[in-house]
Protein backbone atom coordinates (compact mmCIF):
# COMPACT_ATOMS: atom_id res chain seq x y z
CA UNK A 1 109.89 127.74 -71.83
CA UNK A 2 113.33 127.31 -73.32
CA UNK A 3 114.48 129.93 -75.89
CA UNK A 4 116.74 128.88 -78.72
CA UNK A 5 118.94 131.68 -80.17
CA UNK A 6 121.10 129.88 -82.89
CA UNK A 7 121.16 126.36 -83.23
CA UNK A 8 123.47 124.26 -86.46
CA UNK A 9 121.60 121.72 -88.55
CA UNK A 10 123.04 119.37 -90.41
CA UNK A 11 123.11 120.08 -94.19
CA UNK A 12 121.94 116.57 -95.19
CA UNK A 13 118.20 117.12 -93.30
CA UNK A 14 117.88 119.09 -96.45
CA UNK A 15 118.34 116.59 -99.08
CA UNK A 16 116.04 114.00 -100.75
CA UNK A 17 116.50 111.28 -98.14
CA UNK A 18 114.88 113.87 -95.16
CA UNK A 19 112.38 115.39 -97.81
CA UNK A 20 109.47 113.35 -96.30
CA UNK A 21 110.12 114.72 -92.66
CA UNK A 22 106.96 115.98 -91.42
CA UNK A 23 106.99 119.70 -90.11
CA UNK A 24 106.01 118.42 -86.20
CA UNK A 25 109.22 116.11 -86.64
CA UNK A 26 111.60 118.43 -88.04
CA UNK A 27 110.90 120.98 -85.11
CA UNK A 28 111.05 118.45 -82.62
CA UNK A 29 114.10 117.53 -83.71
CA UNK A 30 116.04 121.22 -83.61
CA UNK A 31 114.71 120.70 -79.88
CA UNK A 32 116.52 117.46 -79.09
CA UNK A 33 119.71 119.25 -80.67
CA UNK A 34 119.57 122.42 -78.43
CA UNK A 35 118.81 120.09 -75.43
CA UNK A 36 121.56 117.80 -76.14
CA UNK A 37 123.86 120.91 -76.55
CA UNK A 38 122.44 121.85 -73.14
CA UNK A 39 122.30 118.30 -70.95
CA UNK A 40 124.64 115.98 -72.76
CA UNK A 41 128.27 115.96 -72.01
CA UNK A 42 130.99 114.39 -71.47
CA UNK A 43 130.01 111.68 -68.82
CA UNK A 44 127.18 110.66 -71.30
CA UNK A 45 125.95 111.18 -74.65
CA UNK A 46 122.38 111.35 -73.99
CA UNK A 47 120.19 113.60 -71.82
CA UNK A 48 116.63 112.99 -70.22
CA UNK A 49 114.08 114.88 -71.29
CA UNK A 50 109.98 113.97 -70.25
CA UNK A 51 107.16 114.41 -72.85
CA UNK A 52 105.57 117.03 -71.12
CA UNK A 53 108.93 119.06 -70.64
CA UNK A 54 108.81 118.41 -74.57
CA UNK A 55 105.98 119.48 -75.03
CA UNK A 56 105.73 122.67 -73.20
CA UNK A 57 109.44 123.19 -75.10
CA UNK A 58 107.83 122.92 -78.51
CA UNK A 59 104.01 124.05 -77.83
CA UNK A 60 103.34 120.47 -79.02
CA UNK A 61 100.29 118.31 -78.14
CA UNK A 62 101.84 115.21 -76.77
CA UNK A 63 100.27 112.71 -79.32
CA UNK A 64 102.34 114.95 -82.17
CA UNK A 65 105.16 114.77 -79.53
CA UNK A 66 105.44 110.88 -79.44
CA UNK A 67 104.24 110.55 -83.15
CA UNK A 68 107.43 113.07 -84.11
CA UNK A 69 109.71 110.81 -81.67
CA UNK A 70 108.83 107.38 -83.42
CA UNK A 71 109.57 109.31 -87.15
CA UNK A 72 112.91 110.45 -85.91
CA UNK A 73 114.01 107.25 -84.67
CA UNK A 74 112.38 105.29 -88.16
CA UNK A 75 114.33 107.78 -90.04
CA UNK A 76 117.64 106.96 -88.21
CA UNK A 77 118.11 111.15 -86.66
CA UNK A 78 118.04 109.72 -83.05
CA UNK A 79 117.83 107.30 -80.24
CA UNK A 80 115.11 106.95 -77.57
CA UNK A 81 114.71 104.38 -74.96
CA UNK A 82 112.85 104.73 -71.41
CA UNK A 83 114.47 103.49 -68.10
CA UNK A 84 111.85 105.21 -65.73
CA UNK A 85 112.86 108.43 -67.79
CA UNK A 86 112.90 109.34 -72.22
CA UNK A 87 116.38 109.05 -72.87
CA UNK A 88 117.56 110.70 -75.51
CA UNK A 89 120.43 110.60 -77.82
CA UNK A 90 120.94 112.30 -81.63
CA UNK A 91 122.82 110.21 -84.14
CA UNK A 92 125.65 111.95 -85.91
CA UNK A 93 126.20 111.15 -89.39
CA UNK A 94 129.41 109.39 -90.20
CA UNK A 95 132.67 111.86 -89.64
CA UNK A 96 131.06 114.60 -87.30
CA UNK A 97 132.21 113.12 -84.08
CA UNK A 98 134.15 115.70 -81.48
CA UNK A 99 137.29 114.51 -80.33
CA UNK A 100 137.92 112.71 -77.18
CA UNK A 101 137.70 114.55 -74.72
CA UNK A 102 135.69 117.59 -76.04
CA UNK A 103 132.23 118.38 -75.55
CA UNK A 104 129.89 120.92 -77.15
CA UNK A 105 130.03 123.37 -74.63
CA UNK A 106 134.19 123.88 -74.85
């Protein structure tokens, strides 16, 4: 299992338009953030990630798993598409981009 020391949110997930974000969805997705800080970079801005290894992440049943995954992506926090593998990739709100050339892990 995959510990998570200190991971940044982003201040809107607090505000009336995330308000309706279930608990299961809102974990799930300070997961995808640590594991994009982890696997993406600067080849790609997505990382692969399988529903088990998700689950066993989060301690999450995989029905709450793929139920959190289709609220994220309704509620525009992140993009997931399967080509053999979950592909994975977390929308940034408008102005938070790094610059070319940087990566989280500089």
């Amino acid at each position: 299992m995959i510990k998570i020391k200190t991971v940044l949110v982003r201040r809107d997930l607090f505000t009336e338009k995330y308000s309706n974000l279930s608990n299961g969805a809102f974990k799930l997705y300070i997961w995808l953030l640590e594991l994009e800080y982890r696997y993406a970079n600067n080849e790609s801005d997505y990382f692969i990630r399988t529903n088990k290894q998700l689950a066993q992440d989060t301690n999450m049943s995989l029905s709450r798993i793929n139920k959190s995954k289709r609220e994220l992506v309704r509620c525009g926090l992140i993009e997931h598409w399967i080509d053999h593998v979950s592909h994975y990739r977390i929308k940034k709100p408008l102005g938070t981009a790094l610059p070319k050339g940087q990566n989280r892990n500089n």
